[in-house]
C-alpha atoms as a PDB file:
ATOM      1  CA  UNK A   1     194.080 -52.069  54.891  1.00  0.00           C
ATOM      2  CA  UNK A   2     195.192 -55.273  56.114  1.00  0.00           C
ATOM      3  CA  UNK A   3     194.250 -58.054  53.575  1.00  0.00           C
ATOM      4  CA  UNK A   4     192.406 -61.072  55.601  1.00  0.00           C
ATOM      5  CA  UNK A   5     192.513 -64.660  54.772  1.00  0.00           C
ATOM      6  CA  UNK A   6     190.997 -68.326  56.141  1.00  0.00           C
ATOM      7  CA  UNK A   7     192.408 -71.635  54.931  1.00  0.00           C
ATOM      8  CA  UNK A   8     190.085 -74.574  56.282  1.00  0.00           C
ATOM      9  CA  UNK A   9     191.974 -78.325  56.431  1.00  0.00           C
ATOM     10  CA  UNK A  10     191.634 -81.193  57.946  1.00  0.00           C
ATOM     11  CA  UNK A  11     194.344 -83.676  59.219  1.00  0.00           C
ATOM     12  CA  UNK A  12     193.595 -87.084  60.891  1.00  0.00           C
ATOM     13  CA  UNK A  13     196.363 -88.710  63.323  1.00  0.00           C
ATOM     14  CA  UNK A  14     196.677 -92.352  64.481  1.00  0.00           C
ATOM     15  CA  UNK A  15     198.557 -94.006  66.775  1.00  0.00           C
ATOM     16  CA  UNK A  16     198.495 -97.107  68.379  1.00  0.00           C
ATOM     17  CA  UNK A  17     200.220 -97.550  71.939  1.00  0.00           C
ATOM     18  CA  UNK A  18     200.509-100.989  74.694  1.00  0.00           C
ATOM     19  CA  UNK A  19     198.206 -99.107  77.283  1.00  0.00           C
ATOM     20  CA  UNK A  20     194.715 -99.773  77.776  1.00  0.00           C
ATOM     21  CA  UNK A  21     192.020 -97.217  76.144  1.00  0.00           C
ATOM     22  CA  UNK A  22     191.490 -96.041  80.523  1.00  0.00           C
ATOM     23  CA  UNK A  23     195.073 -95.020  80.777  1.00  0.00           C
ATOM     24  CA  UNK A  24     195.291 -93.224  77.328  1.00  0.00           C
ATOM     25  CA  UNK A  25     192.202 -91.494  78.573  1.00  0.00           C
ATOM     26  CA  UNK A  26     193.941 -90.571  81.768  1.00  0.00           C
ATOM     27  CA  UNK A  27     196.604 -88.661  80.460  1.00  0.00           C
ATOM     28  CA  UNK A  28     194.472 -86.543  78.940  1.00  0.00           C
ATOM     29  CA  UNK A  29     192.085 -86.267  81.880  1.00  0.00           C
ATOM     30  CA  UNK A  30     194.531 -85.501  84.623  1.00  0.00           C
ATOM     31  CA  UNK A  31     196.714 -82.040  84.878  1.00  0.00           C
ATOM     32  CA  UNK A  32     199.436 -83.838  86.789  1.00  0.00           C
ATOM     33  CA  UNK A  33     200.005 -86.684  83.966  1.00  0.00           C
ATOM     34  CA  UNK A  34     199.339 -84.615  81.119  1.00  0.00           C
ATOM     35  CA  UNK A  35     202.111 -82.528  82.432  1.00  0.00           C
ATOM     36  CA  UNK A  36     204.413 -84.992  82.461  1.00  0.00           C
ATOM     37  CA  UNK A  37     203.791 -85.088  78.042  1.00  0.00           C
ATOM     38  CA  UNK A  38     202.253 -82.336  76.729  1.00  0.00           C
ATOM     39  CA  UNK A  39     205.295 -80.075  75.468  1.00  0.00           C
ATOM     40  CA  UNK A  40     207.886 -82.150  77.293  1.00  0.00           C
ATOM     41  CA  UNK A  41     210.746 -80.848  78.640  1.00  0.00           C
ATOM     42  CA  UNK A  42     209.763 -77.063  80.642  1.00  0.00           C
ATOM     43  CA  UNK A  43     207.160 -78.997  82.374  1.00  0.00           C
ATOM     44  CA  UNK A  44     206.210 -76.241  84.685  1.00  0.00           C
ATOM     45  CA  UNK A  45     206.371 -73.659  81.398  1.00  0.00           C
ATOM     46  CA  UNK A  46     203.245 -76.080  80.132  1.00  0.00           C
ATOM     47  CA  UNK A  47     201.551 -76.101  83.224  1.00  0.00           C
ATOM     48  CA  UNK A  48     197.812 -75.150  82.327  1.00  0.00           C
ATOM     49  CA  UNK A  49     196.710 -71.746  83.722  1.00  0.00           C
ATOM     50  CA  UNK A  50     192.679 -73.461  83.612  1.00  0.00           C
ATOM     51  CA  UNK A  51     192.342 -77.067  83.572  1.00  0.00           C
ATOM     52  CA  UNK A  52     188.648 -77.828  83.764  1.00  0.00           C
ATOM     53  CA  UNK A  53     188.842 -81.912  82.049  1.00  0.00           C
ATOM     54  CA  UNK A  54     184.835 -81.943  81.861  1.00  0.00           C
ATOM     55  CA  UNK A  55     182.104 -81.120  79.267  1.00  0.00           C
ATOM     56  CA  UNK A  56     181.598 -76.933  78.892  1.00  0.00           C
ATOM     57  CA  UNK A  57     185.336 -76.757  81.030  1.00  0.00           C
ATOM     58  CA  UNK A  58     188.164 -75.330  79.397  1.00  0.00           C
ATOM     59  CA  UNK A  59     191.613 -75.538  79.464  1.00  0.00           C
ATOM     60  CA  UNK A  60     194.484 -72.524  78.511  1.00  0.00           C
ATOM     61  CA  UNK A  61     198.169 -72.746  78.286  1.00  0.00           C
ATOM     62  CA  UNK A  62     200.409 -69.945  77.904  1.00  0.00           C
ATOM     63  CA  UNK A  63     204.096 -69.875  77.215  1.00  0.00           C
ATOM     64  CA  UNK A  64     207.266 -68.886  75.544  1.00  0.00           C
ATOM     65  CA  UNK A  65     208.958 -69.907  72.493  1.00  0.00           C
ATOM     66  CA  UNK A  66     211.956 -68.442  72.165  1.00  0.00           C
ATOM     67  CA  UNK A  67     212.987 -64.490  72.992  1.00  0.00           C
ATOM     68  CA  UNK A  68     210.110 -63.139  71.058  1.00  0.00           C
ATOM     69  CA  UNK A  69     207.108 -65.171  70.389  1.00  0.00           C
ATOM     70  CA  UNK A  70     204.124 -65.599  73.212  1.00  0.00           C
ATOM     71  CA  UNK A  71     201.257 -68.451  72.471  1.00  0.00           C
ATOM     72  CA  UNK A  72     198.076 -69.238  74.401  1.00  0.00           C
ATOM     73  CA  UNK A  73     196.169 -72.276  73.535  1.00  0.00           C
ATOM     74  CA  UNK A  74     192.405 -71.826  74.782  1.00  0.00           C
ATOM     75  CA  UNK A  75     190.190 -75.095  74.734  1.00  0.00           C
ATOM     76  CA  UNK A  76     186.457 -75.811  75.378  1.00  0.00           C
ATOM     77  CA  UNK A  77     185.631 -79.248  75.969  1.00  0.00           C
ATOM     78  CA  UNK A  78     182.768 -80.197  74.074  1.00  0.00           C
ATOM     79  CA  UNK A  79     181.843 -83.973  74.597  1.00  0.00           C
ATOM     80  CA  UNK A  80     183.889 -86.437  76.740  1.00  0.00           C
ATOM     81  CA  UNK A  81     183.041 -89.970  76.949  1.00  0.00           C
ATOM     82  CA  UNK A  82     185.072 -92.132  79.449  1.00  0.00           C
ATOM     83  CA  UNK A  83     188.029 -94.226  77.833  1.00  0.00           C
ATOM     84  CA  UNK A  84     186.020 -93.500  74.291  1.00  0.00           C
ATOM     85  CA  UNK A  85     185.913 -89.934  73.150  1.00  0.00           C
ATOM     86  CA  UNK A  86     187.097 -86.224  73.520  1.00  0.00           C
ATOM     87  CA  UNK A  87     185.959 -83.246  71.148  1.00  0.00           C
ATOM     88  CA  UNK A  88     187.159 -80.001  72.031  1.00  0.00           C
ATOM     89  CA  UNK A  89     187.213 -76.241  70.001  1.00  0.00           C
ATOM     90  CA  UNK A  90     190.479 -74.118  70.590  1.00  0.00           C
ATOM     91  CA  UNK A  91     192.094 -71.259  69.785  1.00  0.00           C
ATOM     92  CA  UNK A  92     195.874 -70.631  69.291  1.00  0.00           C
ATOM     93  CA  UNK A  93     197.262 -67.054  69.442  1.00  0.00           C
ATOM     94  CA  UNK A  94     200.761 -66.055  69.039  1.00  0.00           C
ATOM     95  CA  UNK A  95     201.937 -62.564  70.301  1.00  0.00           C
ATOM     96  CA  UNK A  96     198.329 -61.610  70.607  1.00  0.00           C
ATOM     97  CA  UNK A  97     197.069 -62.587  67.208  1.00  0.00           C
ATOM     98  CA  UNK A  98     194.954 -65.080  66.891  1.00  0.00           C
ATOM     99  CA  UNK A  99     196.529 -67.702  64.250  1.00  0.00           C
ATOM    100  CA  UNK A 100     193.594 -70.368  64.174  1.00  0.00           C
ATOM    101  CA  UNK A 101     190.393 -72.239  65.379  1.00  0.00           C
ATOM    102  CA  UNK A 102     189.980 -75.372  65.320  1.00  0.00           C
ATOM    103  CA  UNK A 103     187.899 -78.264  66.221  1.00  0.00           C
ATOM    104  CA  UNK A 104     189.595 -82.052  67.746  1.00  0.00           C
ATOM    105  CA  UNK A 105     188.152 -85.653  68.382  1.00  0.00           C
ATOM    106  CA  UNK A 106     190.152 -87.750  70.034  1.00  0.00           C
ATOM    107  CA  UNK A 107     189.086 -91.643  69.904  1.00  0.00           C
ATOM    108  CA  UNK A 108     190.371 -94.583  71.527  1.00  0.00           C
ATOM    109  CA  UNK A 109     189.253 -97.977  70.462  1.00  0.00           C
ATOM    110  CA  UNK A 110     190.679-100.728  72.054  1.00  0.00           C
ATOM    111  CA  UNK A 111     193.600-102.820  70.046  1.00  0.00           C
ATOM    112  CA  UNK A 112     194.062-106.283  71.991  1.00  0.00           C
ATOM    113  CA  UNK A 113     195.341-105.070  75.425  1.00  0.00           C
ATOM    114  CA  UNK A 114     196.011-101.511  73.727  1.00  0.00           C
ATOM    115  CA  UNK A 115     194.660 -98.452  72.178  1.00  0.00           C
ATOM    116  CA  UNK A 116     194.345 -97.421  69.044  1.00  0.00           C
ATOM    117  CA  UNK A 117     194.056 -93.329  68.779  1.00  0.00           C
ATOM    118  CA  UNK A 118     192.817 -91.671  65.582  1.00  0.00           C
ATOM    119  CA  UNK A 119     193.395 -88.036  66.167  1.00  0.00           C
ATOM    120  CA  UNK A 120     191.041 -85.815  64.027  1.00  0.00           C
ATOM    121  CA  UNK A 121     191.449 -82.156  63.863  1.00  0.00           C
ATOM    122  CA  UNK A 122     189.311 -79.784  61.252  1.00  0.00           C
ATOM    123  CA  UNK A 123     191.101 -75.923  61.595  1.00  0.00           C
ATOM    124  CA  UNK A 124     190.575 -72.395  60.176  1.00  0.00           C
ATOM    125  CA  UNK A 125     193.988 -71.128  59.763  1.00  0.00           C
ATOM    126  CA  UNK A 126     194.101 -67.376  59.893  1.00  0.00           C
ATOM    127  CA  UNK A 127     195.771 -64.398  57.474  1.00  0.00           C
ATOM    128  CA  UNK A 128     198.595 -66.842  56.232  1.00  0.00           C
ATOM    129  CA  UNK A 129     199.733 -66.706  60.762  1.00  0.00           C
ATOM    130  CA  UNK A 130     199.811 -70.678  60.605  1.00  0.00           C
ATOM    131  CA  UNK A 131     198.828 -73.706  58.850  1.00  0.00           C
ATOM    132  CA  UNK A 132     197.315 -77.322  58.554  1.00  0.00           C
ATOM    133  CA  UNK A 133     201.087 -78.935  57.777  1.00  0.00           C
ATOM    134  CA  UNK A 134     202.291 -76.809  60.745  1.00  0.00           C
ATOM    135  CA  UNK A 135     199.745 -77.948  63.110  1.00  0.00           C
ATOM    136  CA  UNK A 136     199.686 -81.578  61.763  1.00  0.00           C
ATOM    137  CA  UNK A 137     203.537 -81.767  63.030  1.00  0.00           C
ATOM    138  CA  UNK A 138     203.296 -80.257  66.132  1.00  0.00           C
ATOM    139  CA  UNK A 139     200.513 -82.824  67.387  1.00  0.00           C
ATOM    140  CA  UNK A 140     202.288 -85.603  65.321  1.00  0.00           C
ATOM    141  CA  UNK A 141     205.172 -84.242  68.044  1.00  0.00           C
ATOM    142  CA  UNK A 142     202.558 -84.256  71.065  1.00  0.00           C
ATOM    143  CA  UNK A 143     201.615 -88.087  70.318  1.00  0.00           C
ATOM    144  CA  UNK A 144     204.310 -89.095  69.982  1.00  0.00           C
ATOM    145  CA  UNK A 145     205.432 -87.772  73.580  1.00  0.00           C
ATOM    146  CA  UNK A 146     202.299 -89.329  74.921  1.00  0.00           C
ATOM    147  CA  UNK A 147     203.907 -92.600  72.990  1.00  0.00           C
ATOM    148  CA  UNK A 148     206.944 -92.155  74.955  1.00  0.00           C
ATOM    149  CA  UNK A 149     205.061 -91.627  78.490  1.00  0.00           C
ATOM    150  CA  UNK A 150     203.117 -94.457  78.080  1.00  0.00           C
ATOM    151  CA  UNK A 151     206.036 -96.911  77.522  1.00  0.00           C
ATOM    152  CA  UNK A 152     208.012 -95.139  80.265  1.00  0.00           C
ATOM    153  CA  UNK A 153     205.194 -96.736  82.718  1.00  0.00           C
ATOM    154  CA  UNK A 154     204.767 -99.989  81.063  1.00  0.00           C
ATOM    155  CA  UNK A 155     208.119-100.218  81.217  1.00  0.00           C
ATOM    156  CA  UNK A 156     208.062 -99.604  85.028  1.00  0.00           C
END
């Protein structure tokens, strides 16, 4: 028998960035920008397979890392507020296994003529498959490529 196991933590991001609270909310709201970010590089490999940017849509990614592992990512958008506020549940599997469950808020307050993001995710990290330091990097990673796409168009 397979022993089971749940780890619950909580890790809270923030970032500040020189683009106005609207186009921070943008680039989460639209397929074609967040494209351009999310998972940089294989932008077509991150291209969602369901990108429903409302309250009750969802969103799912699948991809490759590597020879032999397979992810999805399945979201649920909970509450969206324009410019303000995202909360979404997900899901992350890898090769079929479910690794963890987790619920995000994403809010922008406005900072001057910027934004200032505090990132808050609370996850249940399955059977010892992933982990709150693990995931904590990986969006640190995603934030920071949103940092880099948003000064790519200031800089414009």
């Amino acid at each position: 028998m397979t022993t089971r196991t749940v780890v619950h933590d909580t890790f809270a991001i923030e970032r500040r960035y020189a683009a106005s609270p609207a186009r921070v909310f943008a680039a989460f709201a639209d397929s074609s920008v967040k494209m351009q970010w999310f998972g940089e590089g294989g932008v077509e490999a991150n291209k969602p397979d369901i990108f429903e940017f409302r309250v009750g849509g969802r969103e799912s990614h699948r991809g490759d890392v590597g020879d032999d592992l397979t992810y999805t990512y399945d979201a649920l958008y909970h509450d969206i507020i324009d410019s303000e506020r995202i909360v979404y549940a997900y899901e992350m599997t890898i090769n079929s296994k479910r690794v963890s469950v987790s619920v995000a808020t994403i809010e922008l307050l406005a900072d001057g003529s910027g934004t200032h993001l505090i990132l808050t995710e609370q996850g249940a990290f399955l059977d010892g498959l992933d982990n709150n330091a693990q995931r904590q990097h990986g969006t640190e990673e995603l934030l920071d490529a949103l940092g880099r796409y948003l000064a790519e168009g200031e800089a414009s």
